[in-house]
PDB file of N, CA and C in Angstrom:
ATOM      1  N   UNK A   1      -5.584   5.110  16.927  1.00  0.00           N
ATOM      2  CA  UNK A   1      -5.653   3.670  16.712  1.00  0.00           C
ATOM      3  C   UNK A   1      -7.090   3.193  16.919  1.00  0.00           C
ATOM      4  N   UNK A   2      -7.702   3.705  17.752  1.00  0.00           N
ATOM      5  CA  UNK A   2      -8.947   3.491  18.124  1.00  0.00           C
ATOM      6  C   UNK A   2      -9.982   3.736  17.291  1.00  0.00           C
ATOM      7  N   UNK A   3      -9.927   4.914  16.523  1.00  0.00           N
ATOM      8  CA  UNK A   3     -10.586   5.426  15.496  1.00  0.00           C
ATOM      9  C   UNK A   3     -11.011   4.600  13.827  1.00  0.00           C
ATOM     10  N   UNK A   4      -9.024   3.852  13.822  1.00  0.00           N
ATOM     11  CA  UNK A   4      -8.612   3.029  12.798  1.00  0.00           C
ATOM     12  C   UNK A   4      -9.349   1.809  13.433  1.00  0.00           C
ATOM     13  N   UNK A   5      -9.438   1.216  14.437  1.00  0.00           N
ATOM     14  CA  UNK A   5     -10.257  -0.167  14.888  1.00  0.00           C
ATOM     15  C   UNK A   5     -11.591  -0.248  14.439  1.00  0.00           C
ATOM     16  N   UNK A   6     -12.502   1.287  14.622  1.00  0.00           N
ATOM     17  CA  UNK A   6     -13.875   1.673  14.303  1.00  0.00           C
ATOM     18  C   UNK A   6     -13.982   1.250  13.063  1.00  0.00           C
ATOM     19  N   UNK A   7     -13.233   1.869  12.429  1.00  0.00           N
ATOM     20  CA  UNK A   7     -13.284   1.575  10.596  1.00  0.00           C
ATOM     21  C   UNK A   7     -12.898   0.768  10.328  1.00  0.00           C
ATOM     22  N   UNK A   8     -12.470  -0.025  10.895  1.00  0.00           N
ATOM     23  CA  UNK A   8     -12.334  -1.551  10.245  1.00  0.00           C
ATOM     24  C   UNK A   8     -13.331  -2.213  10.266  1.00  0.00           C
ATOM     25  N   UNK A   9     -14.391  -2.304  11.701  1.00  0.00           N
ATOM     26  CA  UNK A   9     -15.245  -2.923  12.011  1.00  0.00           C
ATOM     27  C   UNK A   9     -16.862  -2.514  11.104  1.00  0.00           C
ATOM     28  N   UNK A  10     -16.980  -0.970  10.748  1.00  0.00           N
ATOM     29  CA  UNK A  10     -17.716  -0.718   9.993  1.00  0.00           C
ATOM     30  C   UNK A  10     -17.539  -1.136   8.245  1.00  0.00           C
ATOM     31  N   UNK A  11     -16.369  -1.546   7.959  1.00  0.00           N
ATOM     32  CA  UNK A  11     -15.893  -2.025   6.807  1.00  0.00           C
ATOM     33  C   UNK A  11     -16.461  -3.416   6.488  1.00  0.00           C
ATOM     34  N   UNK A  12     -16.021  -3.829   7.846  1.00  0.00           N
ATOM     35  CA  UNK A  12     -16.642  -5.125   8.091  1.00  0.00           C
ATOM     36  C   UNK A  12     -18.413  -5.205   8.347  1.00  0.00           C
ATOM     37  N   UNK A  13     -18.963  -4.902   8.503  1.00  0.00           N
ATOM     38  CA  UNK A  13     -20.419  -4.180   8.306  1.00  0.00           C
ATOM     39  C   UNK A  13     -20.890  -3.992   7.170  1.00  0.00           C
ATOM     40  N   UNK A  14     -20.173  -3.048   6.935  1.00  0.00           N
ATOM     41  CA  UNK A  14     -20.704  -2.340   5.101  1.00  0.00           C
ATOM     42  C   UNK A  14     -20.690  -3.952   4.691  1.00  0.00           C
ATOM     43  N   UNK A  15     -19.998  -4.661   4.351  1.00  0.00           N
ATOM     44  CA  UNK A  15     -19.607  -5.836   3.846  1.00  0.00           C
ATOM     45  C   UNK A  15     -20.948  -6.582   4.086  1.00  0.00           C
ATOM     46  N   UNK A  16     -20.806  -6.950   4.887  1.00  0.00           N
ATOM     47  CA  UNK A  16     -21.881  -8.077   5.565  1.00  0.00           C
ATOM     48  C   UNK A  16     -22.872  -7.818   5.291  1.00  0.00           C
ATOM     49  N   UNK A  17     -23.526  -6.103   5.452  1.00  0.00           N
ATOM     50  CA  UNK A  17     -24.735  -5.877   4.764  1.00  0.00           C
ATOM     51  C   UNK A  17     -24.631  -5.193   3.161  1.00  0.00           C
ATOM     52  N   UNK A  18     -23.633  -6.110   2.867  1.00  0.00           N
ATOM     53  CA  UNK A  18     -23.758  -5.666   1.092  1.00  0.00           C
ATOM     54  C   UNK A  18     -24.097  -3.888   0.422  1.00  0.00           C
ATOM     55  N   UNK A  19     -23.049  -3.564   1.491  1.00  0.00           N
ATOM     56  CA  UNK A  19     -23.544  -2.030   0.820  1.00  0.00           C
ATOM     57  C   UNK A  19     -22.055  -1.807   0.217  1.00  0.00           C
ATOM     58  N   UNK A  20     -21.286  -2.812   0.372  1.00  0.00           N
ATOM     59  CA  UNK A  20     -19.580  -2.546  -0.472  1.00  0.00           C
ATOM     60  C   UNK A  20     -19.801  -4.132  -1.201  1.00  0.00           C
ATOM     61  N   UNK A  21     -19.239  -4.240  -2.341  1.00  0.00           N
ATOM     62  CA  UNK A  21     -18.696  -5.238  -2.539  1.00  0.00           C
ATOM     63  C   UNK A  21     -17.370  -6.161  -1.839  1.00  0.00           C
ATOM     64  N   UNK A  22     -16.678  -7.134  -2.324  1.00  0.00           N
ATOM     65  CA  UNK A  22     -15.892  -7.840  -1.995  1.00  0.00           C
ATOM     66  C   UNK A  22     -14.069  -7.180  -2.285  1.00  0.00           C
ATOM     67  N   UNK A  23     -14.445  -6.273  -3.604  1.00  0.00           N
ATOM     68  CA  UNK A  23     -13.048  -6.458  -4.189  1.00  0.00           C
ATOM     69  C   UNK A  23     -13.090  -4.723  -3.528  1.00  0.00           C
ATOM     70  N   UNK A  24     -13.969  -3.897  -3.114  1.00  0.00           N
ATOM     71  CA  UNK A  24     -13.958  -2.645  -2.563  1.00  0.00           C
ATOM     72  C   UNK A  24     -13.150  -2.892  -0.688  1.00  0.00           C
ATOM     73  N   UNK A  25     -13.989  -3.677  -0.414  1.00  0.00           N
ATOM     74  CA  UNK A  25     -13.705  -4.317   0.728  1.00  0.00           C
ATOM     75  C   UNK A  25     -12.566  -4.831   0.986  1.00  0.00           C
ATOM     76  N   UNK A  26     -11.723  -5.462   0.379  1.00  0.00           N
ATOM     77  CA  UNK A  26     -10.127  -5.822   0.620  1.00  0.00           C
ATOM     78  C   UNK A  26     -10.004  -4.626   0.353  1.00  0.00           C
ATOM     79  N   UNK A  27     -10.090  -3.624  -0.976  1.00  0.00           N
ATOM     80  CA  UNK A  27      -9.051  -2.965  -0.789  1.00  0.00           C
ATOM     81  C   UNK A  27      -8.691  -1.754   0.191  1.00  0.00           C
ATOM     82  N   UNK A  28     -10.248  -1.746   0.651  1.00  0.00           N
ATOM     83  CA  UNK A  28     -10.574  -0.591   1.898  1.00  0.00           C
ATOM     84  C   UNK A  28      -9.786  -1.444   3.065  1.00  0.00           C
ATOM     85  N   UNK A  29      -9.976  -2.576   3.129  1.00  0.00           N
ATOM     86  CA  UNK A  29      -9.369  -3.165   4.325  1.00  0.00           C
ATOM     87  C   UNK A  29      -7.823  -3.186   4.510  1.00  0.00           C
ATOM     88  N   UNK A  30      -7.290  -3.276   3.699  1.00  0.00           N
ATOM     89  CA  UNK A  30      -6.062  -3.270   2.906  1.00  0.00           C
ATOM     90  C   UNK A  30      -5.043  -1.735   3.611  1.00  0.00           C
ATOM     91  N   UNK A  31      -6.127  -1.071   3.428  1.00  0.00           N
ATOM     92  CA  UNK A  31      -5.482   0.450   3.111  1.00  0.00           C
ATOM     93  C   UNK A  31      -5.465   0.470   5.023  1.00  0.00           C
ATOM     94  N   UNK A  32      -6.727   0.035   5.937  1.00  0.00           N
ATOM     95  CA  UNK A  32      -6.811   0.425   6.932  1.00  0.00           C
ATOM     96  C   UNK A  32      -6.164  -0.303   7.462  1.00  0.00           C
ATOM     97  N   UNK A  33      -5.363  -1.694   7.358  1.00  0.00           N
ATOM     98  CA  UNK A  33      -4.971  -2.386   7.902  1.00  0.00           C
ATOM     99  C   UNK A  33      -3.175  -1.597   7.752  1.00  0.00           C
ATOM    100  N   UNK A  34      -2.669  -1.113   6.908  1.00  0.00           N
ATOM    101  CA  UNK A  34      -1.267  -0.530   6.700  1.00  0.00           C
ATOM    102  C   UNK A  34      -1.329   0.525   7.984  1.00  0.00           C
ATOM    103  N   UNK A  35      -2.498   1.937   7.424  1.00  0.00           N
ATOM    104  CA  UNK A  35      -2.338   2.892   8.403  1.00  0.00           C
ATOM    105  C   UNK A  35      -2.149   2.356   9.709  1.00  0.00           C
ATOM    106  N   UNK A  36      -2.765   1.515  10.230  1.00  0.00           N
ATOM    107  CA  UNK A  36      -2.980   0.652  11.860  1.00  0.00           C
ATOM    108  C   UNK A  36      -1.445   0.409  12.119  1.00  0.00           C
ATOM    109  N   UNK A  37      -0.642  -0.221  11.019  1.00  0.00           N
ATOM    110  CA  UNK A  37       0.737  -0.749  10.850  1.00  0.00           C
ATOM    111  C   UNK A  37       1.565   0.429  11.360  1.00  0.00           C
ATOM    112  N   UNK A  38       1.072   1.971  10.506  1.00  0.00           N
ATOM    113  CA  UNK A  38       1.908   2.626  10.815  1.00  0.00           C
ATOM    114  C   UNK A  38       1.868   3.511  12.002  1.00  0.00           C
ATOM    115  N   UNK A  39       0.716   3.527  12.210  1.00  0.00           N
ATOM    116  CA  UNK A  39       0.245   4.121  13.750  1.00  0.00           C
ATOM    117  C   UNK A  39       1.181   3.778  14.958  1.00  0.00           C
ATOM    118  N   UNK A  40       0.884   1.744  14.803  1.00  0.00           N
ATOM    119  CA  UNK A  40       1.469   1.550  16.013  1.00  0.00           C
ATOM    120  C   UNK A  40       3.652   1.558  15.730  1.00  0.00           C
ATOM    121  N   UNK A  41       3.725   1.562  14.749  1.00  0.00           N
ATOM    122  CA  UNK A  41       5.696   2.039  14.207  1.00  0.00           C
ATOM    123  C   UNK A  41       5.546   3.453  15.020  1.00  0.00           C
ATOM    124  N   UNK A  42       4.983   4.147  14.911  1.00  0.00           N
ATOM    125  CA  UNK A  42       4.632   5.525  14.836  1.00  0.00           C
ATOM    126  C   UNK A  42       4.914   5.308  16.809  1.00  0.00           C
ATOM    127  N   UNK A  43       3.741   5.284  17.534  1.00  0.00           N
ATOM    128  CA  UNK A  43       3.805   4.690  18.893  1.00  0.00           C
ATOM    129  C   UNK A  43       4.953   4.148  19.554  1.00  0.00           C
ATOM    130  N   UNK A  44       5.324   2.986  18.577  1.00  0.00           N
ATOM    131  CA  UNK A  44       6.429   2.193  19.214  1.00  0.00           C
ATOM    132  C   UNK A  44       7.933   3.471  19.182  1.00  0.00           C
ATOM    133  N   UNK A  45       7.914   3.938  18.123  1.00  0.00           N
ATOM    134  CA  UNK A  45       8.742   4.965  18.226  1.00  0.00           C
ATOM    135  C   UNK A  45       8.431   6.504  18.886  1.00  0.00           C
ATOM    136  N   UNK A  46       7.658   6.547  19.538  1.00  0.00           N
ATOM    137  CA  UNK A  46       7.580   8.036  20.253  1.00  0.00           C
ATOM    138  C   UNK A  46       7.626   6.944  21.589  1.00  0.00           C
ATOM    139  N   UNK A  47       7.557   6.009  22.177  1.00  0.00           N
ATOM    140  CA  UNK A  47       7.542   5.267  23.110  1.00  0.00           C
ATOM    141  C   UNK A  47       9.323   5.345  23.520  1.00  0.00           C
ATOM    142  N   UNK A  48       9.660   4.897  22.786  1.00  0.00           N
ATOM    143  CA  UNK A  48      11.302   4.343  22.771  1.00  0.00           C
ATOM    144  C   UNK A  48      11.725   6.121  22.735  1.00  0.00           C
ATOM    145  N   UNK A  49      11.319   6.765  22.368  1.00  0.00           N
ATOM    146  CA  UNK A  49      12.119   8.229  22.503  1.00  0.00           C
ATOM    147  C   UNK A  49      12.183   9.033  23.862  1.00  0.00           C
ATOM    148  N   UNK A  50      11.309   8.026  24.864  1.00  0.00           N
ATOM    149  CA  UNK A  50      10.887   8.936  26.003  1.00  0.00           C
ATOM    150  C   UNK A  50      12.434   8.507  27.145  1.00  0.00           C
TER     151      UNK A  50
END
């Protein structure tokens, strides 16, 4: 999860210093924002199994 936080924030970077565009940028954000989704499903369910 921590790893997925990094890359968001460098996404957010690339962005700001214009080394991605806008429509690259959602969709990179897009993609990292699901995995994060499924990480913590992922967590919440090895949590509840203990």
């Amino acid at each position: 999860m921590g790893s997925a936080s990094e890359l968001e924030y460098h996404l957010i970077l690339a962005h700001d210093l214009h080394l991605i565009d806008g429509i690259s940028y959602e969709r990179l954000n897009q993609q990292v924002t699901e995995v994060k989704r499924m990480l913590a499903s992922l967590i919440l369910k090895l949590n509840a199994d203990r």
